[in-house]
Structures are given as structure tokens and as C-alpha cells.
Protein backbone atom coordinates (compact mmCIF):
# COMPACT_ATOMS: atom_id res chain seq x y z
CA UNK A 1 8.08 -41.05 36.40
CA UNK A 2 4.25 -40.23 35.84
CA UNK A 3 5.29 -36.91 37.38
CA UNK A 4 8.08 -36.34 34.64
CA UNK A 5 5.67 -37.02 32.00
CA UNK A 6 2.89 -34.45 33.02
CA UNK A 7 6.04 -31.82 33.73
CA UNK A 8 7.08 -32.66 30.07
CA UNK A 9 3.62 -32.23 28.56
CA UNK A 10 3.31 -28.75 30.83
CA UNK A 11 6.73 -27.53 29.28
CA UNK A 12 5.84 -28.85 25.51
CA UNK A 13 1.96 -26.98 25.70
CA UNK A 14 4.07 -24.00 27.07
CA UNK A 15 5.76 -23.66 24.16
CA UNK A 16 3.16 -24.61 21.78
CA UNK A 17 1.95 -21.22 23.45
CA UNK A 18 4.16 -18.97 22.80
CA UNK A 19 5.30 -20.15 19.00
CA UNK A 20 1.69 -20.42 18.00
CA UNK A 21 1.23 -16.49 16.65
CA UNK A 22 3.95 -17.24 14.58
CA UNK A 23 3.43 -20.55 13.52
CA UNK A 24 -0.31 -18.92 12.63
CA UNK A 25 1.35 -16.72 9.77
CA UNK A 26 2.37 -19.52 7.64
CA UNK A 27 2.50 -16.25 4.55
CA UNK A 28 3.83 -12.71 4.82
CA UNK A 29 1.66 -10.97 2.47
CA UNK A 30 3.02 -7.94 1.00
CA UNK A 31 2.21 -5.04 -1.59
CA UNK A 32 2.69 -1.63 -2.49
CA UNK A 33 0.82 1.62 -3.74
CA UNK A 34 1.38 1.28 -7.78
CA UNK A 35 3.18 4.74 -8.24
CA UNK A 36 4.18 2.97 -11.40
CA UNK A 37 3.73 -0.37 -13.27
CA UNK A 38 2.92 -3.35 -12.29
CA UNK A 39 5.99 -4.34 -13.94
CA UNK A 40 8.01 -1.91 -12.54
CA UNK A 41 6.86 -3.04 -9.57
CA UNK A 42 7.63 -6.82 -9.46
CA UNK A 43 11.17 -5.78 -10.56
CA UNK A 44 11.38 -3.38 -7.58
CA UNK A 45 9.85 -5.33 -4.83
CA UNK A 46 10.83 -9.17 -5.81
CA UNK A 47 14.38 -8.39 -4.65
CA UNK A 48 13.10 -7.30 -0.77
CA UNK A 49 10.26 -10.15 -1.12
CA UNK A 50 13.32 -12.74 -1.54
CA UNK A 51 15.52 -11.21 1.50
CA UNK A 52 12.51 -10.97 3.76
CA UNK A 53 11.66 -14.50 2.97
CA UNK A 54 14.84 -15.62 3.91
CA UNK A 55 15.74 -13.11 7.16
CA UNK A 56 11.82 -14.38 8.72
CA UNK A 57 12.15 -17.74 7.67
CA UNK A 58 8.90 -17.95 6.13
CA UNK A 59 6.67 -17.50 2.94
CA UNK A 60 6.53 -13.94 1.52
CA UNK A 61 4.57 -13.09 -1.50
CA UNK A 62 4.12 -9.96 -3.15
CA UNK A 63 0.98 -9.30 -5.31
CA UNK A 64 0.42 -5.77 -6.97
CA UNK A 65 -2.99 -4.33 -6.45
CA UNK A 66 -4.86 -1.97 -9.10
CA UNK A 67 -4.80 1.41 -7.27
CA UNK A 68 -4.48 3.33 -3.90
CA UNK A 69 -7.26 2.93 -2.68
CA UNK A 70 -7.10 -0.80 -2.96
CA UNK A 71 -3.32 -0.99 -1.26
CA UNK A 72 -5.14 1.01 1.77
CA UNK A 73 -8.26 -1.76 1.72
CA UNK A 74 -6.27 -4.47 1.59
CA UNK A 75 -4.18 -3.57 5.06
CA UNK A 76 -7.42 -2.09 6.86
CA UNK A 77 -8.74 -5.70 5.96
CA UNK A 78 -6.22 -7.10 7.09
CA UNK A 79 -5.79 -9.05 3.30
CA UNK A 80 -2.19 -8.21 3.55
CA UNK A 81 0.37 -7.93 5.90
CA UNK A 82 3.02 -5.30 5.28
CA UNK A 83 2.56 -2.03 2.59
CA UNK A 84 4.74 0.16 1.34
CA UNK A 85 2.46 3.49 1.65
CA UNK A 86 3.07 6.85 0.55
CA UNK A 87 2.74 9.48 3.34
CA UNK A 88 -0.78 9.83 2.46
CA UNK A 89 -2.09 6.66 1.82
CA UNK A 90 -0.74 6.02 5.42
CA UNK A 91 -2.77 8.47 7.07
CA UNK A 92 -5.91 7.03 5.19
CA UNK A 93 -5.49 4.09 6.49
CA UNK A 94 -4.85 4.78 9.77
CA UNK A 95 -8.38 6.82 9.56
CA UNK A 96 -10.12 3.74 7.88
CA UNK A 97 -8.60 1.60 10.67
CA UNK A 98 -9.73 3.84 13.26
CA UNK A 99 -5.69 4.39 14.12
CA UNK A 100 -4.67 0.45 14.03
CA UNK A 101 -1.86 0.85 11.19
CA UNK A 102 1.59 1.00 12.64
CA UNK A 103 4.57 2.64 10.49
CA UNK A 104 7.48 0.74 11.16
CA UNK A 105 10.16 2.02 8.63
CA UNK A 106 10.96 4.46 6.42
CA UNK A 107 13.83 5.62 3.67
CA UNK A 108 16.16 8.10 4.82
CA UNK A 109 15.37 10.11 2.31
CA UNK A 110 11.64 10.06 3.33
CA UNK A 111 12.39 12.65 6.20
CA UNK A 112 13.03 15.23 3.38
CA UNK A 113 11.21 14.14 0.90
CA UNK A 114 10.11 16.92 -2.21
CA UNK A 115 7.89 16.94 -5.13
CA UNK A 116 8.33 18.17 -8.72
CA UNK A 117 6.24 20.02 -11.38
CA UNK A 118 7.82 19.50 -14.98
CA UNK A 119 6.81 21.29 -18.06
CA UNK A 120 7.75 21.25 -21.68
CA UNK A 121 10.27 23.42 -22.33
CA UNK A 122 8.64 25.56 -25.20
CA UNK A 123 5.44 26.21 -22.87
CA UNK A 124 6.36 28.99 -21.99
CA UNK A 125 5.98 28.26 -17.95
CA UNK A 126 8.66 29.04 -15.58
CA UNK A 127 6.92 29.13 -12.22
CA UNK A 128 3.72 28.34 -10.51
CA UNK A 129 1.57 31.50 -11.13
CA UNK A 130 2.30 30.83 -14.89
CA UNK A 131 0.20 28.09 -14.19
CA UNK A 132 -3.24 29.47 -14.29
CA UNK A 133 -5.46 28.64 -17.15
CA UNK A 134 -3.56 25.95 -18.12
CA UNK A 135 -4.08 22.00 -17.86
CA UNK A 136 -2.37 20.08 -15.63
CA UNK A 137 -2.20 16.55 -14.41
CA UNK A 138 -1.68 15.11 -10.92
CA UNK A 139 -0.91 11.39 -10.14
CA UNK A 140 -3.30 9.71 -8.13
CA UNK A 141 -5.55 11.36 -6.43
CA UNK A 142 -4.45 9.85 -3.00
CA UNK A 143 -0.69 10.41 -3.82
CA UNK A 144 1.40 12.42 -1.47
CA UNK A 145 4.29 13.57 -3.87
CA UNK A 146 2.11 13.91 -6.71
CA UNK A 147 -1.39 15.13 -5.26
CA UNK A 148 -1.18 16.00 -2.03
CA UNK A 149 1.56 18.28 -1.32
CA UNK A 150 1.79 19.94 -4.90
CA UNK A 151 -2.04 20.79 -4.22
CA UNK A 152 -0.59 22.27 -1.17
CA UNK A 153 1.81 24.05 -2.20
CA UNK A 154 -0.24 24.97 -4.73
CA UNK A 155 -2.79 26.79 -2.20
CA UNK A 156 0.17 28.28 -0.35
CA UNK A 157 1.07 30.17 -3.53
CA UNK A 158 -2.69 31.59 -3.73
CA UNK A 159 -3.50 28.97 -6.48
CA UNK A 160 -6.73 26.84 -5.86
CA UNK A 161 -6.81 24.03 -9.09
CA UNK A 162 -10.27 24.06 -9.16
CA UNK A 163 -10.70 27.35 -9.91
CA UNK A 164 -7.47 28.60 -11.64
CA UNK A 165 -6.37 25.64 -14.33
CA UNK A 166 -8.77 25.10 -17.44
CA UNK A 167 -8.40 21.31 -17.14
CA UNK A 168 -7.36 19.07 -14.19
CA UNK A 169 -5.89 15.27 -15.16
CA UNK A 170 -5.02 12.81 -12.83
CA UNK A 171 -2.79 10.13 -14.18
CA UNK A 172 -2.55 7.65 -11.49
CA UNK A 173 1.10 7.00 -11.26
CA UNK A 174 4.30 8.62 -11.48
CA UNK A 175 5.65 7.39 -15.08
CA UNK A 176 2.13 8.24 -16.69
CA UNK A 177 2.50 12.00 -15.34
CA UNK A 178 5.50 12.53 -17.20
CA UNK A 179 4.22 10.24 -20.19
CA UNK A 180 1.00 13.23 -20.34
CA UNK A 181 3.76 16.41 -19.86
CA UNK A 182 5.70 14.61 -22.63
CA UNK A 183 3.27 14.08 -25.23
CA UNK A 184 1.60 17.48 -24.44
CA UNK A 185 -1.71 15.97 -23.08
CA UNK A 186 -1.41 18.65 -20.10
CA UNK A 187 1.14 21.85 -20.40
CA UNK A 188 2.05 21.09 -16.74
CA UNK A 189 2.15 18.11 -13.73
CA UNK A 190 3.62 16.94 -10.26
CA UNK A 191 5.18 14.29 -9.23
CA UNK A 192 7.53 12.58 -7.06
CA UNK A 193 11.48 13.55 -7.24
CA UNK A 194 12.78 9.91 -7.41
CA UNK A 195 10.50 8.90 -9.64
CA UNK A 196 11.56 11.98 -12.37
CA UNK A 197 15.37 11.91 -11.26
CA UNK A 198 15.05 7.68 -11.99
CA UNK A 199 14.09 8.48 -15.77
CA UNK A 200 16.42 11.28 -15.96
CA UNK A 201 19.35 9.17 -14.98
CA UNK A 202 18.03 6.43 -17.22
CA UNK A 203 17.91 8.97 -20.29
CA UNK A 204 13.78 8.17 -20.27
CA UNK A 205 13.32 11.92 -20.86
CA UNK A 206 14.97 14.19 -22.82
CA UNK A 207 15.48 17.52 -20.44
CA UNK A 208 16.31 19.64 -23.25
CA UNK A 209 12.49 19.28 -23.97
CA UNK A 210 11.14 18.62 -20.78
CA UNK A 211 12.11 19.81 -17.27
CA UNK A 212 11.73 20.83 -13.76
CA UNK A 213 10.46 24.32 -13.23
CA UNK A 214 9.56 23.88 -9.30
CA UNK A 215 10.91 21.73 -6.95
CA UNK A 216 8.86 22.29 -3.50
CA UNK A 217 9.67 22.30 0.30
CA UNK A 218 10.59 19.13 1.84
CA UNK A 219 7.70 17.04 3.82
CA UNK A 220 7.69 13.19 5.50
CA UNK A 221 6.38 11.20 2.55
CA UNK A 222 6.70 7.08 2.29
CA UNK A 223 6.76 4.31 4.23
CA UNK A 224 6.54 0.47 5.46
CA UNK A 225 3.05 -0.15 7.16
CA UNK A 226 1.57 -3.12 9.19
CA UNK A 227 -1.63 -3.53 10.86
CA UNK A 228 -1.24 -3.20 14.63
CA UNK A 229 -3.14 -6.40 14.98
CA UNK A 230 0.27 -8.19 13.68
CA UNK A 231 2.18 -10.29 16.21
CA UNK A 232 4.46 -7.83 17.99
CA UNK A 233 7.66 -10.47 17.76
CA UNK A 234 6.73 -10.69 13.92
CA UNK A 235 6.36 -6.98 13.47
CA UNK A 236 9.63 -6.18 14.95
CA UNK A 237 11.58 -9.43 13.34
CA UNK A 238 10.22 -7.26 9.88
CA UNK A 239 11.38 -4.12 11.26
CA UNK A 240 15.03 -5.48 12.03
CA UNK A 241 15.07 -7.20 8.86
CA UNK A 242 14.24 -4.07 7.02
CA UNK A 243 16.70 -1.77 9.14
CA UNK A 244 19.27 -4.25 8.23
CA UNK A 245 19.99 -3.84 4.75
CA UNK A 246 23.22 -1.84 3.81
CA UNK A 247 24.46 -0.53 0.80
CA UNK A 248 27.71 -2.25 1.62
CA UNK A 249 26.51 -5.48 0.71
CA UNK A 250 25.76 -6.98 -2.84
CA UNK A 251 22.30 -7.89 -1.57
CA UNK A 252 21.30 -4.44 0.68
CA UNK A 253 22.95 -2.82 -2.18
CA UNK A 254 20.45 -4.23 -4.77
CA UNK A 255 17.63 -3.55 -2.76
CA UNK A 256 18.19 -0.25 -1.60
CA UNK A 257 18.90 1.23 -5.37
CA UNK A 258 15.83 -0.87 -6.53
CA UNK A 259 14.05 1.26 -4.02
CA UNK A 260 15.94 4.50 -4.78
CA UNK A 261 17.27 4.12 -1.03
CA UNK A 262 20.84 4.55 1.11
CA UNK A 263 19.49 2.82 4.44
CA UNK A 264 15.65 2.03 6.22
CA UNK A 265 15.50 3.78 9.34
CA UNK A 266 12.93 3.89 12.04
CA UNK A 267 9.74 5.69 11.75
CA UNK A 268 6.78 6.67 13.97
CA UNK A 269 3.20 7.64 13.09
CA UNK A 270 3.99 11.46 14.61
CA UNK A 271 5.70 11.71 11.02
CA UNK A 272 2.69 11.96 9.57
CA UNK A 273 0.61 14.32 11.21
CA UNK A 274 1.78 17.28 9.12
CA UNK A 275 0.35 15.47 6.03
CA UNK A 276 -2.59 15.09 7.89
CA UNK A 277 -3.04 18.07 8.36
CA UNK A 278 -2.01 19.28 4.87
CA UNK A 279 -5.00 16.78 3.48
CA UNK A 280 -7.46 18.35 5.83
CA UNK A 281 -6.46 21.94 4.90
CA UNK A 282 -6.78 20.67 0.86
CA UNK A 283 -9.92 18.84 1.40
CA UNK A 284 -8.82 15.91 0.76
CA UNK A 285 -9.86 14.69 4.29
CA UNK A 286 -12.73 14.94 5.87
């Protein structure tokens, strides 16, 4: 009987064992670059924060931070657990982390993802080399869509910022880029194609006024981040969770459009070596 008891107590501490990582992460912490406001972003991201609540079967809370910089921070630090990073802001991290950040999903859409540069109608721009001498605004400076690859591009077309625009603006998100082309702050900006095709649809610009006059090349852009230091059953419960969701659902369907999405698929950090790349080539990495 004595016997029985110890065999129990082995089998019990066993399994005290192998629950413990998980019983450890009593919150999912979660947050996201703010391409736009903080509002915007509560409305966006409380619908995921719910499902993945319910799919892990544990707390999730989403909290916005102030900037890029600080949504990279916070995951290096390991203050939160899962990010939704732009292309970029996932290669700084995984540089700040010395390579510990592990992309785990992305938008389908992310595998061709493009940029835009809008003008007002009347200013007389049609295409990039009507851009010298003029001011222009990018988003934030560690944006992919709205920095990084329009700088690029940019370069490709023999056009160095720096040296060719009068005045260079950065507006730190997506909806104040278009706010500065619209009120005629700058004659000229960049920024991410969901972001501008989101107001469009939602008649939050008047194209008659103000419009695309480049759309560039296609380019891996965002995704889903988590530190590599996260429990491996936890990471890929989140990863399942997040390549669940389907458009043919009331719920998937919700989420998805909230984050201009058809379906999650897998991702792998390999994606985002060309970005790399692209920020070393731009200066914008060391």
C-alpha cells in the first residue's frame, strides 16, 4: 500500500512537471506596432484578444504601446508575449534579441505585400522623379510599408531623400500620412496599401482630390512575433489558434476583416531577410 502511495506521488510530481511552463503563464500579453490609433487599435485587436483567450484557455490582454520602437522593447524584454510586427520592426528585434524572436504567422496577403505614395491631385506629381524638391512625409521611421521600402524604392529610382526633397516629415502612423497629404502639410507620402484602400472603401478620402500615383513592387511585410524563450507547446497552441480562423465563420470572419485579412498562414524568419537587407542597403541598419 505504502508502495502505491509513493508510485502515486511519483506520477502526480510527474505531471506537476510537465504542466508547470504553462501553468507559469497565468497572462498572454499581447500588442501591436501603432500604424494607427490607439483607438483604432483596441477596435482591431480586442476581437483576436477575445478568441485567443478562449482557444488557450487563459488570460489575454492587449495594451497599446506609444511607438515602434517601444512594441520592439517590449518583446526583446520579454514585457510581452506575442506582437504583431511589421516586416521591419521584426528584423529589429530579432537584431536587439541577438536572433531570439520567432515569426510564427503571417496574413496571406503579407507574402505580396506593396506600398503606396499618394499625392493631391492638383500637385502636379505623377511619378517618382516629380518628386524632387518637394516635401514629403514617411510614417514611422521604423515602418516597413511606409519607410522602409518606399525609401527603397526610392533609391532604386536614383532618388536619395536626403538629398533630393526640400523637407522630409515623418508622421508616425499610417492615418496621419494621409491626414499631412490631405491638408497639404507635405505635397507627397508613403504608406501602407491596406491602410489607404481601408479609408478609400470607408469614403475617409475623397480620391477625386487625393490619390495614388505609385504603387511599388511587392515585398514580405507583417507579422505575429514571439520570443523564442516562450514555451514551445504554448507557442504552437498560439500558432494553431491563429491558423485557425476562417472567413467562413461569423467569428474568423470578424477577425480577419478587422485585420484586413482572408486566412493566417505559416511564416518563417527566411521571409525577412530581403528586408534586411533592404534596411542595410538604406541605412537604416547598421
Amino acid at each position: 500500500m505504502l508502495r502505491r502511495h509513493w508510485l502515486s506521488y511519483a506520477v502526480f510530481s510527474a505531471a506537476l512537471i510537465v504542466i508547470s511552463p504553462l501553468q507559469a503563464q497565468q497572462v498572454l500579453k499581447v500588442t501591436t506596432i501603432p500604424e494607427e490609433a490607439a483607438t483604432e487599435q483596441l477596435r482591431k485587436f480586442g476581437p483576436i484578444t477575445r478568441y485567443l483567450e478562449k482557444s488557450l484557455g487563459m488570460k489575454v490582454e492587449f495594451t497599446p504601446v506609444n511607438d515602434y520602437p517601444a512594441a520592439v522593447e517590449a518583446l526583446v524584454n520579454k514585457q510581452v508575449d506575442l506582437v504583431w510586427f511589421g516586416g521591419f520592426t521584426h528584423v529589429q528585434a530579432q537584431i536587439r534579441s541577438g536572433g531570439k524572436i520567432i515569426p510564427i504567422a503571417q496574413r496571406e496577403e503579407d507574402t505580396k505585400f506593396r506600398s503606396v505614395f499618394i499625392t493631391n491631385k492638383d500637385s502636379g506629381i505623377t511619378k517618382l522623379s516629380d518628386l524632387k524638391g518637394r516635401q514629403f512625409s514617411f510614417g514611422s521611421a521604423s515602418s516597413t510599408s511606409g519607410s522602409l521600402m518606399p525609401r527603397s524604392f526610392l533609391l532604386e529610382a536614383g532618388i536619395e531623400p536626403e538629398r533630393d526633397f526640400k523637407r522630409i516629415a515623418y508622421s508616425g502612423a499610417h492615418d496621419a500620412t494621409i491626414a499631412s497629404v490631405v491638408s497639404g502639410r507635405v505635397d507627397a507620402a508613403a504608406l501602407d496599401i491596406t491602410v489607404w484602400n481601408k479609408f478609400v472603401a470607408e469614403k475617409k478620402v475623397d480620391t477625386s482630390k487625393t490619390d495614388v500615383f505609385y504603387t511599388t513592387p511587392p515585398y514580405f511585410n507583417y507579422n505575429w512575433s514571439v520570443h523564442a524563450d516562450m514555451p514551445a507547446s504554448l507557442r504552437e497552441r498560439i500558432t494553431k489558434a491563429l491558423l485557425a480562423l476562417d472567413m467562413n465563420t461569423p467569428e474568423g470572419k470578424e477577425i480577419l476583416t478587422l485585420n484586413r485579412a482572408t486566412r493566417y498562414i505559416a511564416t518563417k524568419p527566411e521571409n525577412y531577410k530581403g528586408l534586411e537587407q533592404a534596411g542595410r542597403s538604406a541605412g537604416l541598419i547598421k
